[in-house]
PDB file of N, CA and C in Angstrom:
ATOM      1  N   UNK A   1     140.584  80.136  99.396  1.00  0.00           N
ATOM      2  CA  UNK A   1     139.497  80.350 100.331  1.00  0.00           C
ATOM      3  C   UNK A   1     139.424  81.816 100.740  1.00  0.00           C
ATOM      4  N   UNK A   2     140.518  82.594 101.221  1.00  0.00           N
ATOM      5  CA  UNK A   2     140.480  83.833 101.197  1.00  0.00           C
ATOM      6  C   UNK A   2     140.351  84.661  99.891  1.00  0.00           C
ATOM      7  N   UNK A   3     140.208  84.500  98.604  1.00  0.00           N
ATOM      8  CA  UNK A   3     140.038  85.553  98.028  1.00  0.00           C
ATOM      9  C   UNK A   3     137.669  85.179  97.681  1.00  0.00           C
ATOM     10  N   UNK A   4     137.966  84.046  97.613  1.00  0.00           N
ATOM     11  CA  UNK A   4     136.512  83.654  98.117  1.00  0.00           C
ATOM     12  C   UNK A   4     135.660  84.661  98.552  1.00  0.00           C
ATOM     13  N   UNK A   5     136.429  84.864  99.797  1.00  0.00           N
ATOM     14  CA  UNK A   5     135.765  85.358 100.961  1.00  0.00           C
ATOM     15  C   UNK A   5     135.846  86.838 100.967  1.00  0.00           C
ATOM     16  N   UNK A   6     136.886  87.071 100.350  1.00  0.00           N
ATOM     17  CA  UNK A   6     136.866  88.591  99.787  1.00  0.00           C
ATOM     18  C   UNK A   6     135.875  89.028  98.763  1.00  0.00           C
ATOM     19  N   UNK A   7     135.679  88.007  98.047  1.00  0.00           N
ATOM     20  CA  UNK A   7     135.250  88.502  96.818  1.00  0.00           C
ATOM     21  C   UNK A   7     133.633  88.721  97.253  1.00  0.00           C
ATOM     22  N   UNK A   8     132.950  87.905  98.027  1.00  0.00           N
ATOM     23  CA  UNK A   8     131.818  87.548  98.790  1.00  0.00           C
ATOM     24  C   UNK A   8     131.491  88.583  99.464  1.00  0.00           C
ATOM     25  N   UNK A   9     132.536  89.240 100.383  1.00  0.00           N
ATOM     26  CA  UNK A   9     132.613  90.916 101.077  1.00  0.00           C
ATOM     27  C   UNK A   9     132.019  91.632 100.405  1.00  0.00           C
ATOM     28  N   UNK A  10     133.259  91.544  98.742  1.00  0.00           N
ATOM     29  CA  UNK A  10     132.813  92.961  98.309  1.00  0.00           C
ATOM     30  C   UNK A  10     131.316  92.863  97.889  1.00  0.00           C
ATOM     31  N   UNK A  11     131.068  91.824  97.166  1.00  0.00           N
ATOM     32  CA  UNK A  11     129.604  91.840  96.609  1.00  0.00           C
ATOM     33  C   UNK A  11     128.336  92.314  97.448  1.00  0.00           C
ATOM     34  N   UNK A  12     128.849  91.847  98.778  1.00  0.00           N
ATOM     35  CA  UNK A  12     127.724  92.483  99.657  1.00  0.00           C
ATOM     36  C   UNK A  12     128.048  93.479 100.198  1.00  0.00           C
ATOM     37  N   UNK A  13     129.172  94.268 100.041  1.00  0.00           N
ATOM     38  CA  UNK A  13     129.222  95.381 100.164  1.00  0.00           C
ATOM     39  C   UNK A  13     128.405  96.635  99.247  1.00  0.00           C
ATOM     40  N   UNK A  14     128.803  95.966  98.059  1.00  0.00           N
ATOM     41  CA  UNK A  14     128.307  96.719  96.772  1.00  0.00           C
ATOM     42  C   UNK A  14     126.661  96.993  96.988  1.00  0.00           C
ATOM     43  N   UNK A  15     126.281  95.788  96.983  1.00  0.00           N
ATOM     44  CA  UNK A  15     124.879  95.477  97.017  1.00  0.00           C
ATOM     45  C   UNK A  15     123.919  96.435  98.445  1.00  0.00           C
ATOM     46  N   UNK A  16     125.227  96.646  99.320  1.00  0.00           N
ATOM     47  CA  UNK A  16     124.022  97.213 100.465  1.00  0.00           C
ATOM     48  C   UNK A  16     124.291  98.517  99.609  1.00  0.00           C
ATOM     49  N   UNK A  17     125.517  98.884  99.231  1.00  0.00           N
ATOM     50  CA  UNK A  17     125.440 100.331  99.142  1.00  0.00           C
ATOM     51  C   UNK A  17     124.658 100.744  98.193  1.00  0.00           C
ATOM     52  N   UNK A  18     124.326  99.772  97.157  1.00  0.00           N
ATOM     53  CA  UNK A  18     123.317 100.557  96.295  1.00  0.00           C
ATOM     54  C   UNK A  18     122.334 100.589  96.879  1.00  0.00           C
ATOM     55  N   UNK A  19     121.143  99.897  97.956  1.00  0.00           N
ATOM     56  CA  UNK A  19     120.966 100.138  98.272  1.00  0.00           C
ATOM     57  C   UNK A  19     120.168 101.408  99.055  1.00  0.00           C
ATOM     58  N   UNK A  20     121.101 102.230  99.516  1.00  0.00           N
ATOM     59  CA  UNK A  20     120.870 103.558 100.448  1.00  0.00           C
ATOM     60  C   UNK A  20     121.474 104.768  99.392  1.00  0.00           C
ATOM     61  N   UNK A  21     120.701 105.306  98.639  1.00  0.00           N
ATOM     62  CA  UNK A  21     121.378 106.630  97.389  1.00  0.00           C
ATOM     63  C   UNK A  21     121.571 107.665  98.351  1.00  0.00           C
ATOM     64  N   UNK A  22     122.332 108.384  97.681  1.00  0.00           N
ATOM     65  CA  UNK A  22     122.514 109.620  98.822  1.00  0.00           C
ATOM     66  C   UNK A  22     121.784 110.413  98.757  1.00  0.00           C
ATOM     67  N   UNK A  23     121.463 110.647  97.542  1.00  0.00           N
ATOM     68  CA  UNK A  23     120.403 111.894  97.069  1.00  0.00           C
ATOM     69  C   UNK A  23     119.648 111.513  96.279  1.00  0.00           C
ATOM     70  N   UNK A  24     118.276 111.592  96.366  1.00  0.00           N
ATOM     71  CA  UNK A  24     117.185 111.064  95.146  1.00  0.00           C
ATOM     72  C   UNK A  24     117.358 110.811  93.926  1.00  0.00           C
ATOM     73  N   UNK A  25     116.698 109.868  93.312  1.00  0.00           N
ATOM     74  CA  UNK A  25     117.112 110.291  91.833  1.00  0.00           C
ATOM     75  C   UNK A  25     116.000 111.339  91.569  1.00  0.00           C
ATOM     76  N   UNK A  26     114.745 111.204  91.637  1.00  0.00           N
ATOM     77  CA  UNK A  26     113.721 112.007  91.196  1.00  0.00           C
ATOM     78  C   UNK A  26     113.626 113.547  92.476  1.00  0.00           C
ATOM     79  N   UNK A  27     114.493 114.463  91.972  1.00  0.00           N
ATOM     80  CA  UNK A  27     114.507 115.788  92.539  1.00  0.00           C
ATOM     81  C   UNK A  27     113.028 116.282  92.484  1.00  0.00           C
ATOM     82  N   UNK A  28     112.619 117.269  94.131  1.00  0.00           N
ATOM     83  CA  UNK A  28     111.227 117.663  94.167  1.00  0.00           C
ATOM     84  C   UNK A  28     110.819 118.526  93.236  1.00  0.00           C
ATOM     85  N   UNK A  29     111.125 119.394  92.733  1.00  0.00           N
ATOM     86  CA  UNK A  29     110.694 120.152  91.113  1.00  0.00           C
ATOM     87  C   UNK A  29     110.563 119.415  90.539  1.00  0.00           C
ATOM     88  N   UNK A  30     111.163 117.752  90.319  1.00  0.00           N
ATOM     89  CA  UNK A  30     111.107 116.832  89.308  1.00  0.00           C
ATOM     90  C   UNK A  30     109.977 116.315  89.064  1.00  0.00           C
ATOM     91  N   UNK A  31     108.974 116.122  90.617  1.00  0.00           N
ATOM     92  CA  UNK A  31     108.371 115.177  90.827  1.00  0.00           C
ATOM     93  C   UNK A  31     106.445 115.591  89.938  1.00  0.00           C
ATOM     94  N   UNK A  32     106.348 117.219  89.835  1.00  0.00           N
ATOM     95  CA  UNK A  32     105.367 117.971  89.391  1.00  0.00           C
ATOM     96  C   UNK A  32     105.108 117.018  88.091  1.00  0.00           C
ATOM     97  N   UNK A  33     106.132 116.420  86.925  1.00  0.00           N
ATOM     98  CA  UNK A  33     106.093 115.864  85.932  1.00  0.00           C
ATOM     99  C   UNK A  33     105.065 114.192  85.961  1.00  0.00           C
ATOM    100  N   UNK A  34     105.728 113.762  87.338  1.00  0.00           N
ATOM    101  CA  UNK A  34     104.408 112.549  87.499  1.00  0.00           C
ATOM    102  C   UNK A  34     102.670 112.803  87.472  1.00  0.00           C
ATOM    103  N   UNK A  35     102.744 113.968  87.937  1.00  0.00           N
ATOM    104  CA  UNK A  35     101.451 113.915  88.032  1.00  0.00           C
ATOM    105  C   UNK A  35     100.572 114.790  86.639  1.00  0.00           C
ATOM    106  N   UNK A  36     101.655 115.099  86.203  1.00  0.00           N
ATOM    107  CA  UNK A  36     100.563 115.721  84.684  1.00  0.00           C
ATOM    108  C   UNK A  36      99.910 114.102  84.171  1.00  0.00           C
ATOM    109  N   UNK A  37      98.514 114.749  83.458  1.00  0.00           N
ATOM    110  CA  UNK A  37      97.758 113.798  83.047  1.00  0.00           C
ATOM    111  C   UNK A  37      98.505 112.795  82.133  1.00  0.00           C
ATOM    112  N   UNK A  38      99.356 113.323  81.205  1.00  0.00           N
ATOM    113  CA  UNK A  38     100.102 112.875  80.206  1.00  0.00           C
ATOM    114  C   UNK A  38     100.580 110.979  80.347  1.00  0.00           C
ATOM    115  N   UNK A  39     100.688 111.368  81.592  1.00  0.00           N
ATOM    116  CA  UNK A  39     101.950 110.195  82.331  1.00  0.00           C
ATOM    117  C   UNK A  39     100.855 109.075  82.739  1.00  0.00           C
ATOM    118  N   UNK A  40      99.601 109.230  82.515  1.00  0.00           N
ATOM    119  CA  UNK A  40      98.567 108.325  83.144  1.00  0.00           C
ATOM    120  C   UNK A  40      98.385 107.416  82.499  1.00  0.00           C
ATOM    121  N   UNK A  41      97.562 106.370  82.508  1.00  0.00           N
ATOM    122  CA  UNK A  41      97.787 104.944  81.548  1.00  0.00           C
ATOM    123  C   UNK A  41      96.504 105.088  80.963  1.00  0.00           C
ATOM    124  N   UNK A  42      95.448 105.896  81.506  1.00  0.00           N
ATOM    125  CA  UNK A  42      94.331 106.109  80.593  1.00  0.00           C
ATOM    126  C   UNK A  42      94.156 107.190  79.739  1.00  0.00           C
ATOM    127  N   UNK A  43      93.445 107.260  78.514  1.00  0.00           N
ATOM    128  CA  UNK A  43      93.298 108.276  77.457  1.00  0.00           C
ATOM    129  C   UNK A  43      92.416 109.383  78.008  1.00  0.00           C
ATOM    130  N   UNK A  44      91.461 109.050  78.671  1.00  0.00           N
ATOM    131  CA  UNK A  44      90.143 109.649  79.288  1.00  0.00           C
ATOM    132  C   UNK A  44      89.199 109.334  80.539  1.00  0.00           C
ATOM    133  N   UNK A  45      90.127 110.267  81.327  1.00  0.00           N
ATOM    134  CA  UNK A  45      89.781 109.872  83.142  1.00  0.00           C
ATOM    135  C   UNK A  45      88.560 109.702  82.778  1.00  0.00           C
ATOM    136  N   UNK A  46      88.116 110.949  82.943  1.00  0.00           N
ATOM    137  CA  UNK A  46      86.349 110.764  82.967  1.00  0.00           C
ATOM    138  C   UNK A  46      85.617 109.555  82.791  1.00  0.00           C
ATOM    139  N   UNK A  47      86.123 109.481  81.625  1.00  0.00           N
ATOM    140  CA  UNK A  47      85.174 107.814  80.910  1.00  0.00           C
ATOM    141  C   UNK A  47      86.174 106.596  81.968  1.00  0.00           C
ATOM    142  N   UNK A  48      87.235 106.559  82.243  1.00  0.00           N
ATOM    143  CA  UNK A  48      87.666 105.728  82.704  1.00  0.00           C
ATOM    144  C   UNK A  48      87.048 105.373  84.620  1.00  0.00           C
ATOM    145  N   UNK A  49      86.802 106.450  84.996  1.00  0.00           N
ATOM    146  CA  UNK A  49      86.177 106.516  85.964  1.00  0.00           C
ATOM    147  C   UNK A  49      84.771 106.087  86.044  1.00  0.00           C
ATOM    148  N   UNK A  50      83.760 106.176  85.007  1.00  0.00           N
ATOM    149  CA  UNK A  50      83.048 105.818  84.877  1.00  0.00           C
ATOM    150  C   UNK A  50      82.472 104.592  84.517  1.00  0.00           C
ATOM    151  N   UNK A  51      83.594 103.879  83.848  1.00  0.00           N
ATOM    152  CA  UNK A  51      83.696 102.705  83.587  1.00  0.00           C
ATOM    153  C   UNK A  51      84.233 101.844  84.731  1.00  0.00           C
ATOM    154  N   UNK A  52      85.028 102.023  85.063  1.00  0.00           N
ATOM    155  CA  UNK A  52      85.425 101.280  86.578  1.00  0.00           C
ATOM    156  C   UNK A  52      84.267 101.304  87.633  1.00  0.00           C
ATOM    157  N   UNK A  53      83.097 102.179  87.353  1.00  0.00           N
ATOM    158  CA  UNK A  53      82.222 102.413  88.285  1.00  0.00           C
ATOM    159  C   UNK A  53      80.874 101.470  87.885  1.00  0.00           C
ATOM    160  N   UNK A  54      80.822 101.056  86.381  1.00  0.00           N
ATOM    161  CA  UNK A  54      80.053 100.176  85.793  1.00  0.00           C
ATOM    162  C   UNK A  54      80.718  98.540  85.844  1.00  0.00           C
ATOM    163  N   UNK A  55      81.808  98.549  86.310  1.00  0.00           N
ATOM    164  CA  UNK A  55      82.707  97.334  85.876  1.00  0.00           C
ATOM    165  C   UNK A  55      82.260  97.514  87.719  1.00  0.00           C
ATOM    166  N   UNK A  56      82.475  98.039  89.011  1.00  0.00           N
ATOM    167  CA  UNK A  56      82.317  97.602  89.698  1.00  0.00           C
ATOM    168  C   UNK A  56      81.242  96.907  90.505  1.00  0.00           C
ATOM    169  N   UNK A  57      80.197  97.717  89.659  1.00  0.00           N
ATOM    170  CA  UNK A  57      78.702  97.938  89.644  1.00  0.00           C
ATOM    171  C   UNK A  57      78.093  96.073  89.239  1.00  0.00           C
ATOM    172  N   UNK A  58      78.925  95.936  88.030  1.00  0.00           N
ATOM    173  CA  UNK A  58      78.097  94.484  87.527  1.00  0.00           C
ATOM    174  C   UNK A  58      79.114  93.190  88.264  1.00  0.00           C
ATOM    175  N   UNK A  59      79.984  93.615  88.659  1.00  0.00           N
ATOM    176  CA  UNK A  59      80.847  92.709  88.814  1.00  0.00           C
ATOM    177  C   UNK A  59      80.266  92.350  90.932  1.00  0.00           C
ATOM    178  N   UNK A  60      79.560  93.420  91.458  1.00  0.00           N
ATOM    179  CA  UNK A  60      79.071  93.220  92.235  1.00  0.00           C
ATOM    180  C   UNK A  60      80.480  93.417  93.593  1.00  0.00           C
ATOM    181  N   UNK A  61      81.383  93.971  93.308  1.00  0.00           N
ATOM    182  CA  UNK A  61      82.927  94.109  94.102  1.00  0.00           C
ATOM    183  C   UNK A  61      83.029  95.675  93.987  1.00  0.00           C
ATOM    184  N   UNK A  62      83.600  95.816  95.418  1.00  0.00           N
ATOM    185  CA  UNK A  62      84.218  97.607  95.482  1.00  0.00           C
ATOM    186  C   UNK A  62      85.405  97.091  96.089  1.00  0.00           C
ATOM    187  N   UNK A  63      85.961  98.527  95.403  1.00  0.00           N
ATOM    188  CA  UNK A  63      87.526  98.865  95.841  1.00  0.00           C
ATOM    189  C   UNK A  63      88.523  97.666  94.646  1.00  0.00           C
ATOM    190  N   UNK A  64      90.089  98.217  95.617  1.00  0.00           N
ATOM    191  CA  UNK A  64      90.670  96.912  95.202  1.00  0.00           C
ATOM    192  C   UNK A  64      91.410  97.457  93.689  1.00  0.00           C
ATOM    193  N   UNK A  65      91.000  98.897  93.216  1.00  0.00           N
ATOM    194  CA  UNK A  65      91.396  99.261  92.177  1.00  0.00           C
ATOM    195  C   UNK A  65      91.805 100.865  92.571  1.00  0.00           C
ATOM    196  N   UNK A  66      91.728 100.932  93.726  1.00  0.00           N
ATOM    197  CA  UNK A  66      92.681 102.555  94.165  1.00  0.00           C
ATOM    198  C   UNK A  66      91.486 103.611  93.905  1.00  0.00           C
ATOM    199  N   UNK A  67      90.754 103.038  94.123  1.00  0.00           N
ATOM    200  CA  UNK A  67      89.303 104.188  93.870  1.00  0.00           C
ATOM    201  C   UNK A  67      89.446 105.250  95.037  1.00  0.00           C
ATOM    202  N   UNK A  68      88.669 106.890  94.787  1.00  0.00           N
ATOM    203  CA  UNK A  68      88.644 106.825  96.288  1.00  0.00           C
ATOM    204  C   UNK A  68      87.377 106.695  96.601  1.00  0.00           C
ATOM    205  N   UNK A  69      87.332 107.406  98.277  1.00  0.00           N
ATOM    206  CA  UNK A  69      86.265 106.691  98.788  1.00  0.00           C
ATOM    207  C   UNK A  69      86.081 107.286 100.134  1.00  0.00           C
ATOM    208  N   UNK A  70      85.339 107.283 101.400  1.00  0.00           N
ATOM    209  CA  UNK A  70      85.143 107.326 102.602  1.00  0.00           C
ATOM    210  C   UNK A  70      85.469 106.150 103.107  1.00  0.00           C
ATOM    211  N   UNK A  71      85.329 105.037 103.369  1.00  0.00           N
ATOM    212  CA  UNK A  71      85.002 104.249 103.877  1.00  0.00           C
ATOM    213  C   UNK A  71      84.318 103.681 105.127  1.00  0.00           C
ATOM    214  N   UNK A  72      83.206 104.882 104.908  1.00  0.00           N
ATOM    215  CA  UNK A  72      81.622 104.604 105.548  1.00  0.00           C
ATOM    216  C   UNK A  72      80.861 104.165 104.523  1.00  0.00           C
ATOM    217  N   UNK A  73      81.481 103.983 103.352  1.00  0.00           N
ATOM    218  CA  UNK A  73      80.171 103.028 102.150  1.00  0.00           C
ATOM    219  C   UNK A  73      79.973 104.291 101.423  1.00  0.00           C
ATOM    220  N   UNK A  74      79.771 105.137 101.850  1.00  0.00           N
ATOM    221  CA  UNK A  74      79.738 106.663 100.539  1.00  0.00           C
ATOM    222  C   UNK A  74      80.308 107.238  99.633  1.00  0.00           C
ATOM    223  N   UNK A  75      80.150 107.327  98.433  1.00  0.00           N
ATOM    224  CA  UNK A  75      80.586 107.281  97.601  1.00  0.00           C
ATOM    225  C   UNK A  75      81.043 108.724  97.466  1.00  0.00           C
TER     226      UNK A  75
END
């Protein structure tokens, strides 16, 4: 029963400590690399923007896809 209960400790010990990292993994010089276009899931903003704008258009729904926006209705 006691090593049980040890063993139960450590696991939730382990588990908080991963948890809380000490230091980032993704360093701030690092972070410039997310935002190149490269890393994006579309081939061609432009058209992709435009298409989300026809897809929202017939589908008769805004938002809901990280568009931006005002949200006074102006586009």
């Amino acid at each position: 029963m006691r090593v049980h209960t040890i063993l139960i400790a450590v696991a939730v010990g382990l588990l908080l400590g991963g948890c809380s990292p000490i230091e980032p993994w993704v360093k701030p010089y690092e972070r410039e690399h997310f935002a190149d276009p490269i890393m994006s899931f579309n081939r061609d903003p432009v058209s992709g923007v435009y298409l989300e704008h026809v897809m929202e258009s017939r589908e008769g729904s805004r938002g809901a896809t990280g568009g931006v926006g005002g949200g006074c209705g102006c586009n």
